[in-house]
Protein backbone atom coordinates (compact mmCIF):
# COMPACT_ATOMS: atom_id res chain seq x y z
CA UNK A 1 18.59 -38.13 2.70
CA UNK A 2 22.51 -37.10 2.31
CA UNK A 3 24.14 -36.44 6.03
CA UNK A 4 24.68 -33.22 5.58
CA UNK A 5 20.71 -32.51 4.86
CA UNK A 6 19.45 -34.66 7.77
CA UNK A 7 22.49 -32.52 9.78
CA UNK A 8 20.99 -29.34 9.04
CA UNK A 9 16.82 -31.08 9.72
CA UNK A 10 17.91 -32.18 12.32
CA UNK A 11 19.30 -28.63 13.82
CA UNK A 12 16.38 -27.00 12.54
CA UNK A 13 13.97 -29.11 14.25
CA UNK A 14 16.22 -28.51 17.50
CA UNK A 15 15.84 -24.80 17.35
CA UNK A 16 11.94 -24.84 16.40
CA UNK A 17 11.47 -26.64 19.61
CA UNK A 18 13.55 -24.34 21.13
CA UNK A 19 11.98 -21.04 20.51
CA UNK A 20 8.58 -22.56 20.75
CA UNK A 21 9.39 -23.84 24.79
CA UNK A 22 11.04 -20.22 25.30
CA UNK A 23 8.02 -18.65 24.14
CA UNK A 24 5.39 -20.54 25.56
CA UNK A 25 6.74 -20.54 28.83
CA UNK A 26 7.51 -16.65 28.77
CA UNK A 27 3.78 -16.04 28.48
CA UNK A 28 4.31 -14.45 24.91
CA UNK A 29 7.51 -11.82 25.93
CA UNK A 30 9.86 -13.88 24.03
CA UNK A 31 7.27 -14.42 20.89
CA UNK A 32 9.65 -11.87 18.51
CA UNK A 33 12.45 -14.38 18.05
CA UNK A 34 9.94 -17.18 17.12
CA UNK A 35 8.54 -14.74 14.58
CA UNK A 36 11.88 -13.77 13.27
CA UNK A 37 12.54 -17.57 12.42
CA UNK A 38 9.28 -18.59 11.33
CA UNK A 39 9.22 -15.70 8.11
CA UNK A 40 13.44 -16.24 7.52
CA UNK A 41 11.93 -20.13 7.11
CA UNK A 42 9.16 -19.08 4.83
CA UNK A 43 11.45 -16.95 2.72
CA UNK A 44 14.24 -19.68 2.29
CA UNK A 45 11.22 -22.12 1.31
CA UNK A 46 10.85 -23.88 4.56
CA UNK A 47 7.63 -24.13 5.11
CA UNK A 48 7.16 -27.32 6.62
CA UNK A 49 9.25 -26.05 10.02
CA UNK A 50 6.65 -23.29 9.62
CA UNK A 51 3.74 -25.86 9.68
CA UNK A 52 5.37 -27.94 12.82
CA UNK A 53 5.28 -24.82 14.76
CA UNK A 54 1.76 -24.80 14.60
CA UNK A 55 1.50 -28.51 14.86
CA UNK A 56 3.44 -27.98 18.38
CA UNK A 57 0.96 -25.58 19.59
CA UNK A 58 -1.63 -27.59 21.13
CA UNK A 59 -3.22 -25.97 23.70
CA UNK A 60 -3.77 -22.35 22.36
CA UNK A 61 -5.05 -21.24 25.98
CA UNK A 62 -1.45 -20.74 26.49
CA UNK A 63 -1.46 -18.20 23.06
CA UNK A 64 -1.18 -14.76 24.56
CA UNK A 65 -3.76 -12.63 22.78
CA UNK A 66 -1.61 -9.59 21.54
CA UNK A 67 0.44 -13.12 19.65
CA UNK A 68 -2.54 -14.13 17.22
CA UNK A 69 -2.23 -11.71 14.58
CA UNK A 70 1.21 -12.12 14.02
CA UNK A 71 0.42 -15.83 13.96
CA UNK A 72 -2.28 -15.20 11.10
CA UNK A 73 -0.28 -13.33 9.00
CA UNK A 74 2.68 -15.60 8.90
CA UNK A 75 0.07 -18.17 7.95
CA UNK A 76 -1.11 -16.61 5.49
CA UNK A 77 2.05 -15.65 4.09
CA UNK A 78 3.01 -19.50 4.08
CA UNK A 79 -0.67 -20.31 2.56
CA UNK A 80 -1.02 -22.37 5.83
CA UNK A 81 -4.83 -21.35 5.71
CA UNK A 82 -6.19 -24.05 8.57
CA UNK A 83 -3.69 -23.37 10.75
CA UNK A 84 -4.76 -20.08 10.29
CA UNK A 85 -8.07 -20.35 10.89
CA UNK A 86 -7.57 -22.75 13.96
CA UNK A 87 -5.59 -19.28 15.69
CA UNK A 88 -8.31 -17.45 14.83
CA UNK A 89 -11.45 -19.60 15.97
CA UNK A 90 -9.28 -19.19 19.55
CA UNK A 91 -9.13 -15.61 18.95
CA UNK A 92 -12.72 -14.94 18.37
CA UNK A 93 -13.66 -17.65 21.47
CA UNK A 94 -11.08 -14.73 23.38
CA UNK A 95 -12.16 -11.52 22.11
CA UNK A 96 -15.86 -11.91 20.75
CA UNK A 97 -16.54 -8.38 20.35
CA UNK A 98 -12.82 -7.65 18.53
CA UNK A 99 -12.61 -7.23 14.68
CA UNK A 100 -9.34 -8.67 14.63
CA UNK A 101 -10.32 -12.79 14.33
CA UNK A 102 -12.60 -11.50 12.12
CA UNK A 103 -10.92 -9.56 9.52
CA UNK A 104 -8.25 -12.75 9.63
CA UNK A 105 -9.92 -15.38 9.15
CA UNK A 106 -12.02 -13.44 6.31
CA UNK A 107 -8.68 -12.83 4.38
CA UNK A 108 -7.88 -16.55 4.82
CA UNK A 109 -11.24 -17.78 3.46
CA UNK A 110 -10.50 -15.01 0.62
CA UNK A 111 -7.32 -16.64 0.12
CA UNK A 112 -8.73 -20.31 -0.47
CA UNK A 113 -11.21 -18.84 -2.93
CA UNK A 114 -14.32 -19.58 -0.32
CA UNK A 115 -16.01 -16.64 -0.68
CA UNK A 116 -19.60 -16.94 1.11
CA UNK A 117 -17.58 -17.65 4.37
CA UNK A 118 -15.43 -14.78 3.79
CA UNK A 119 -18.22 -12.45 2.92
CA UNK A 120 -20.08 -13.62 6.47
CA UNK A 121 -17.06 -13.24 8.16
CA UNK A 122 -17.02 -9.54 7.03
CA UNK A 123 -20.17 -8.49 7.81
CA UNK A 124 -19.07 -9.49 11.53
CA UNK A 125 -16.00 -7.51 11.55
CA UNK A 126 -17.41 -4.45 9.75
CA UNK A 127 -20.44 -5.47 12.58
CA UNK A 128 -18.06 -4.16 15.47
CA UNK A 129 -17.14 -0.74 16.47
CA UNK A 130 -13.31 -1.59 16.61
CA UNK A 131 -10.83 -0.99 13.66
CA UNK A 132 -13.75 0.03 11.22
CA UNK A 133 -10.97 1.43 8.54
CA UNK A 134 -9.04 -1.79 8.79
CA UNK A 135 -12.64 -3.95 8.10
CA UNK A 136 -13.24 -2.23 4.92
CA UNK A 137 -10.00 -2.48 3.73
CA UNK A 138 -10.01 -5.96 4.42
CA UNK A 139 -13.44 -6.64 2.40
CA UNK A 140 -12.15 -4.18 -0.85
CA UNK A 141 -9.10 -6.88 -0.29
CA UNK A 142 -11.52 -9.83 -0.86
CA UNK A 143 -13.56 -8.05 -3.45
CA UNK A 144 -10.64 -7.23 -5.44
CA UNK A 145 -9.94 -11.23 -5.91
CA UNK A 146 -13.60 -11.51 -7.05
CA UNK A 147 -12.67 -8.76 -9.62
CA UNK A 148 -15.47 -6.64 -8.42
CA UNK A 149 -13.25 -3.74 -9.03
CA UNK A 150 -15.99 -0.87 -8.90
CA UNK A 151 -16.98 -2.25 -5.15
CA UNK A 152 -13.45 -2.75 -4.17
CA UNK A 153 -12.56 0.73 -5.02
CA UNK A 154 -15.75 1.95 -3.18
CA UNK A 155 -14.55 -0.01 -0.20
CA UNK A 156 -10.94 1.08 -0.30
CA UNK A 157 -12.21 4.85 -0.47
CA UNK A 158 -14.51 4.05 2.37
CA UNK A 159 -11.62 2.61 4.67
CA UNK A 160 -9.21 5.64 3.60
CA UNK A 161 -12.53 8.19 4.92
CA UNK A 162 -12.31 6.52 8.41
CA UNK A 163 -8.39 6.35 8.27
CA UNK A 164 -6.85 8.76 5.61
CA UNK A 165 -3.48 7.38 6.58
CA UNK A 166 -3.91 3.75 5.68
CA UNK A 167 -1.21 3.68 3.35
CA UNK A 168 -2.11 -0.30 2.17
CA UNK A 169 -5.28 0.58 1.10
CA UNK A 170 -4.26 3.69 -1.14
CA UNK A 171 -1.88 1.01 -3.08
CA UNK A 172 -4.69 -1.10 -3.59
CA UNK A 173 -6.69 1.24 -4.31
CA UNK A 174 -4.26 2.25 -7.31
CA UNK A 175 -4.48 -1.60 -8.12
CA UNK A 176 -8.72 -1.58 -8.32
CA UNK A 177 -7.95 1.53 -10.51
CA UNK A 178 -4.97 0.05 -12.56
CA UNK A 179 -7.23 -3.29 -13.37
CA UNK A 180 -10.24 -0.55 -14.11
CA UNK A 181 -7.69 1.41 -17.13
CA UNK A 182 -7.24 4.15 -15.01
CA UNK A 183 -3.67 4.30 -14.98
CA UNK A 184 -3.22 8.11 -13.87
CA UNK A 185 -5.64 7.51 -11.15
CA UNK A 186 -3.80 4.52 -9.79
CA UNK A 187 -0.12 6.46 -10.28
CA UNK A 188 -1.81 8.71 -7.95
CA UNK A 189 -2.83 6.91 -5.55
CA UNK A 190 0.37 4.50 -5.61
CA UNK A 191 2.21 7.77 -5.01
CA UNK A 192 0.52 9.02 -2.12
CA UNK A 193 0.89 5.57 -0.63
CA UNK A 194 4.86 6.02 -0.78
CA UNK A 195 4.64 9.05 0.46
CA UNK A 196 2.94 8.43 3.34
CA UNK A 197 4.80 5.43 3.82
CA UNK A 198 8.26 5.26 2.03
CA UNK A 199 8.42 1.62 3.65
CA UNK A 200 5.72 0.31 1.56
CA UNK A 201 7.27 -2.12 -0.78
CA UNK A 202 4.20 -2.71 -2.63
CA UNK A 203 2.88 1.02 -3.23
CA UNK A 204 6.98 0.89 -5.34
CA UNK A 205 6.38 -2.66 -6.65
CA UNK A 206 2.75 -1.54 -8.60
CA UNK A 207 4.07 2.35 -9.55
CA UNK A 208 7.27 0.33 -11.25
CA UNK A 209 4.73 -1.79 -12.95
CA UNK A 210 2.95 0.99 -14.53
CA UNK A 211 5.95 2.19 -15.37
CA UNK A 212 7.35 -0.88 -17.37
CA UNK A 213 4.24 -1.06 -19.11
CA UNK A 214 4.34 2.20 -20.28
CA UNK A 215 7.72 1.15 -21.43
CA UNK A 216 9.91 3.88 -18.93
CA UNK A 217 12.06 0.63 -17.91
CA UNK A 218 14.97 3.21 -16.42
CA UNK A 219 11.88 4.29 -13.37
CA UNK A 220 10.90 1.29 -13.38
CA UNK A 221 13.79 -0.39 -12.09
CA UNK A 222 14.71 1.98 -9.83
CA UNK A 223 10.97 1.23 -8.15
CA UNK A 224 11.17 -2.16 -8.37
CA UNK A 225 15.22 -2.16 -6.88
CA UNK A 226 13.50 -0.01 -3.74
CA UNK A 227 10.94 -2.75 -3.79
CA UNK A 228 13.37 -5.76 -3.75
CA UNK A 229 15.32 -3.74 -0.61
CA UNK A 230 12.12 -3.01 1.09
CA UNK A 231 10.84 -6.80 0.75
CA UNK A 232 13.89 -8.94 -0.66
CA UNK A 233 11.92 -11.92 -0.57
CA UNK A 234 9.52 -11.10 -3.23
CA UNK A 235 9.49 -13.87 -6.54
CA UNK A 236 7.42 -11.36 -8.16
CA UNK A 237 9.74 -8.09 -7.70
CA UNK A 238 12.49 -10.11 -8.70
CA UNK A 239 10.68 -11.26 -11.76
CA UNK A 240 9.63 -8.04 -12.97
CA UNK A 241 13.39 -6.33 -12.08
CA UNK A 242 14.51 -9.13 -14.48
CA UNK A 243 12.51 -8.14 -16.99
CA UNK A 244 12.59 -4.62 -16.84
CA UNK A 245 16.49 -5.02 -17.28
CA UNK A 246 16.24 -7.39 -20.21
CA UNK A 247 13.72 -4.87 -22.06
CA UNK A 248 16.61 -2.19 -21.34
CA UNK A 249 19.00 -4.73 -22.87
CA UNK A 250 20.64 -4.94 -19.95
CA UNK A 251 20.67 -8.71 -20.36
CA UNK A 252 23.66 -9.41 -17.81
CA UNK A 253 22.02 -7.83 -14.50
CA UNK A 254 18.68 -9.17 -15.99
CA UNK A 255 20.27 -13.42 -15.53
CA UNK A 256 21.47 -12.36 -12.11
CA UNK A 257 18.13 -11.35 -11.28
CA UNK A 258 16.47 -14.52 -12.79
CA UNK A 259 19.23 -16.26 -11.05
CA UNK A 260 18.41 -14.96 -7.32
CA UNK A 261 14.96 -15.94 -8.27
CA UNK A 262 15.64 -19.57 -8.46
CA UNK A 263 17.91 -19.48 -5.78
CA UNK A 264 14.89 -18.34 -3.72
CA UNK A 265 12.35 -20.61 -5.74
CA UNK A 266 13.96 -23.71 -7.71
CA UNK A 267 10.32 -24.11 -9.08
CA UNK A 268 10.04 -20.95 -10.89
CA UNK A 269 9.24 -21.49 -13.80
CA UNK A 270 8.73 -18.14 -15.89
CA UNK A 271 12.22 -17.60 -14.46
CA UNK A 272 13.76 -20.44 -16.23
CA UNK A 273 12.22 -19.72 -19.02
CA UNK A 274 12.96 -15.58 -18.57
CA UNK A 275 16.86 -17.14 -17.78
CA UNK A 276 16.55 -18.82 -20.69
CA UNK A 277 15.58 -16.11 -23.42
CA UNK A 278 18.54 -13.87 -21.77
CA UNK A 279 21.26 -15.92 -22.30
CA UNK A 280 20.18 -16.52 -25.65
CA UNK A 281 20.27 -13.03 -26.21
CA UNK A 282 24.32 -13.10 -24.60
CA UNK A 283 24.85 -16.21 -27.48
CA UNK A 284 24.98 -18.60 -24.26
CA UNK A 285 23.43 -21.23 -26.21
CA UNK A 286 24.42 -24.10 -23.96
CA UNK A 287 23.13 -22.56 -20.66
CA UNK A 288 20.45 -21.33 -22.42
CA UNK A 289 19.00 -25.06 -23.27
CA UNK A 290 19.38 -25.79 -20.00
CA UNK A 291 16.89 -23.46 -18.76
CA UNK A 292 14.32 -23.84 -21.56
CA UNK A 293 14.16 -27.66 -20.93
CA UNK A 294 13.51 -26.60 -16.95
CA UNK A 295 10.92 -23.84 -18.09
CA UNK A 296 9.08 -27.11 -20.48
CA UNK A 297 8.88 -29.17 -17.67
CA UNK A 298 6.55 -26.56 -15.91
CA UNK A 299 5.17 -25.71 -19.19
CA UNK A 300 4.94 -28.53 -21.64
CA UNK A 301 2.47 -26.77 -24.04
CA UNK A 302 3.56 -23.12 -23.73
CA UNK A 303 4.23 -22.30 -27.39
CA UNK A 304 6.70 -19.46 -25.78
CA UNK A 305 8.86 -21.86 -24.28
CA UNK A 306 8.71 -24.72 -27.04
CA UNK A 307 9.53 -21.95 -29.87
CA UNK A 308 12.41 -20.56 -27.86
CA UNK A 309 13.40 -23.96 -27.21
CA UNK A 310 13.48 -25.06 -30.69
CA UNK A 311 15.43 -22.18 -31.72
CA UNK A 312 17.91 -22.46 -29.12
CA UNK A 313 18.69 -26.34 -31.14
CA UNK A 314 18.17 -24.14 -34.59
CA UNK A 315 21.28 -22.23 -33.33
CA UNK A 316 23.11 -24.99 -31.65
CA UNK A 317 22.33 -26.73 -35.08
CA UNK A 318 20.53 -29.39 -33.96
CA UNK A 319 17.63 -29.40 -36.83
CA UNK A 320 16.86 -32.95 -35.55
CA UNK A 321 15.84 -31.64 -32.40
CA UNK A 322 13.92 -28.81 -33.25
CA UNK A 323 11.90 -30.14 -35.96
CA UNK A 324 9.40 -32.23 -33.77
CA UNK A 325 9.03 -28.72 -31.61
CA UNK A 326 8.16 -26.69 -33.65
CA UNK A 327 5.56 -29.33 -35.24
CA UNK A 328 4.47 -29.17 -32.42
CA UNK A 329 4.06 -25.23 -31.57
CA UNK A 330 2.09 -25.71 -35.14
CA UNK A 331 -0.71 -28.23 -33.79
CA UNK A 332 -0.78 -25.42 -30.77
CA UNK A 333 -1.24 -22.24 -32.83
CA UNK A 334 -1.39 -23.54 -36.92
CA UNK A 335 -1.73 -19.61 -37.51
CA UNK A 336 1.46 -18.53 -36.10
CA UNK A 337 2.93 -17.56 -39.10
CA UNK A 338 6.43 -16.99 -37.62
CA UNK A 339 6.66 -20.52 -36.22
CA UNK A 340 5.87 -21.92 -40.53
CA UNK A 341 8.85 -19.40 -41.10
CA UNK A 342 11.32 -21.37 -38.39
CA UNK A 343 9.65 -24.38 -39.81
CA UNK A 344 11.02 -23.63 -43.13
CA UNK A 345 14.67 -22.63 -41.47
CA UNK A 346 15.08 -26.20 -40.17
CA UNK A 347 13.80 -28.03 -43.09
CA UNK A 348 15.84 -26.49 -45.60
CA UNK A 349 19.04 -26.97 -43.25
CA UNK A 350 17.79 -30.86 -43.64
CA UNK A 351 18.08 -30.18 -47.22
CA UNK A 352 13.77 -30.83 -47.81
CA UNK A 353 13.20 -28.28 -50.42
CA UNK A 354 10.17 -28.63 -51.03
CA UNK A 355 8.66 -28.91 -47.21
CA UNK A 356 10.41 -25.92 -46.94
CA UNK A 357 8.75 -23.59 -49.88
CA UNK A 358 5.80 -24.99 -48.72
CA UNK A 359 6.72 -23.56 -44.95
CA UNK A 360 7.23 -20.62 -46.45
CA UNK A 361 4.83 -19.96 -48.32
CA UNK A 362 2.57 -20.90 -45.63
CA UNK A 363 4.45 -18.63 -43.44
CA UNK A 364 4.03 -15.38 -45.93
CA UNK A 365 0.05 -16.85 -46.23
CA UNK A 366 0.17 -15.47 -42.75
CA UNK A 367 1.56 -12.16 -43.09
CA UNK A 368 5.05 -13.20 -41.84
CA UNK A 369 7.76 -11.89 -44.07
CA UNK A 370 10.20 -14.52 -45.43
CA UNK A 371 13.47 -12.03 -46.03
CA UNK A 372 16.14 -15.01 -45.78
CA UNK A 373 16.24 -18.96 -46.23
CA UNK A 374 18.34 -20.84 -43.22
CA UNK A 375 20.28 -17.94 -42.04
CA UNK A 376 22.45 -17.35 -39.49
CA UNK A 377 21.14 -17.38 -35.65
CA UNK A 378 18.43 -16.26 -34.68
């Protein structure tokens, strides 16, 4: 590990401990800065500080109740599902009759795709008298991931009965109804969600969705720019803003959105690959590469990213290099007409005549048109 790295570890580690000791001994009044850290760690990708903080918690007699909830979300947010579900065990041994531990530990189960427990776990929440609107949001919530989208909607609509102003479960209500076809319904309901709550990053994430879809990429952006301000840590606004901008043309703002993606998440890899396509489109060629041979290491069979890849050596005429790609994007998908026609580009730039008619007439076979042979970039 460079200095500089174990430096900053090392000072990380320091104030963990720190805020931990202050908050412990405080009897939970100084639990806000702890909280503050733990989600800035968690959106800058550090989720194993995240993890040690509940590592250094090991007596959870000393967890102040009103602290567990707060605890369980940031798990969840981190996908830290067993420390999760260790808070809430304590919580339910606390508060027995409470909802709460319930409806937490049911969305973690969710989460992990362990349904019967979560389903059990329900029943107990929805079982008490407390926070009945927040207990059938919570199951719609785990129904929705099971696709049962006619029960989740019944569920949502049953939670927004007992509490018409639960704004998170009109915008996933919209999203049952969205996944159902019902796209007015769910602009609806998205809309009433902001509306009660112009906070709710979601309810404008989903409505700017719709919107792109529908192809109105100027609203769209706008909703999914007041998404990104609401919750600037979102990969998947940031994502979508990228696209929405490219599909506008608006290729330039589109890279620095792809950009801030991977500056948030390295991994991405529809980013890369998003990057990629959008500097193609600016003739950036040699960046362009770059990020297509990043987006095939996440992806090595995506025929998306191997045919953009194997034009972006087409135009940095490097037939060599394309020609085993796009042999292979035709053992993926031998019907893609389009990639015979590209097929056809590069071998007649190798000056093979005859593979190439043969690409091409494999290619109009299809229902591709063949309107040029080897031209230009593409």
């Amino acid at each position: 590990m460079p200095p500089i790295a174990w430096y900053r570890r090392l000072g990380r580690r320091s104030k963990r401990k720190q805020l931990v000791s202050q908050w412990l001994e405080s009897d939970g009044l100084a639990f806000a800065p702890l909280r503050e850290w733990m989600r800035a760690c968690l959106a800058e990708g550090e989720d194993g500080e995240v993890e040690a903080v509940y590592a250094e918690i090991t007596d959870l007699s000393r967890v102040p109740t009103s602290d567990f909830a707060d605890l369980l979300d940031i798990s969840y947010m981190g996908q830290l599902y067993e420390q999760g579900l260790r808070m809430a065990d304590a919580w339910m041994e606390r508060e027995p009759e409470a909802s709460g531990p319930y409806n937490h530990a049911a969305r973690l189960y969710s989460q992990m795709g362990r349904f019967e427990q979560s389903h059990e776990l329900h029943r107990l929440a929805m079982a008490r008298s407390d926070e009945s609107a927040e207990s059938c949001y919570q199951y719609g919530c785990t129904l929705l991931r099971e696709k049962r989208l006619e029960e989740a909607e019944n569920a949502f609509r049953e939670a927004l009965l007992l509490d018409s102003r639960l704004g998170k479960a009109y915008t996933n209500l919209g999203f049952a109804l969205d996944r159902k076809g019902a796209t007015d319904g769910a602009i609806q309901q998205f809309k009433r969600a902001i509306q009660l709550d112009p906070q709710n990053a979601a309810g404008h994430y989903n409505l700017g969705a719709i919107y792109a879809e529908r192809g109105e990429f100027d609203l769209a952006i706008r909703l999914f720019n007041k998404a990104l301000e609401l919750d600037p840590a979102s990969q998947e606004g940031r994502l979508n803003l990228g696209l929405a901008l490219f599909n506008s043309n608006r290729h330039a703002d589109a890279i620095e959105q792809f950009e801030k993606a991977l500056v948030q998440k390295p991994g991405n890899g529809e980013a890369w690959f998003f990057l990629g396509v959008s500097l193609s489109r600016m003739g950036a060629h040699n960046r362009a590469l770059g990020a297509f041979q990043k987006a095939r290491g996440y992806f090595p069979e995506d025929p998306r990213v191997l045919h953009y890849l194997g034009l972006c050596h087409v135009n940095r005429n490097e037939y060599g290099k394309a020609l085993p790609i796009f042999k292979q994007v035709r053992e993926l998908m031998p019907e893609d007409g389009r990639n015979h026609y590209y097929l056809g580009i590069v071998y007649d730039k190798m000056g093979e005549r005859e593979r190439a008619e043969r690409s091409y007439r494999k290619a109009e076979s299809l229902g591709h048109r063949v309107l040029t042979r080897a031209a230009g970039q593409f």
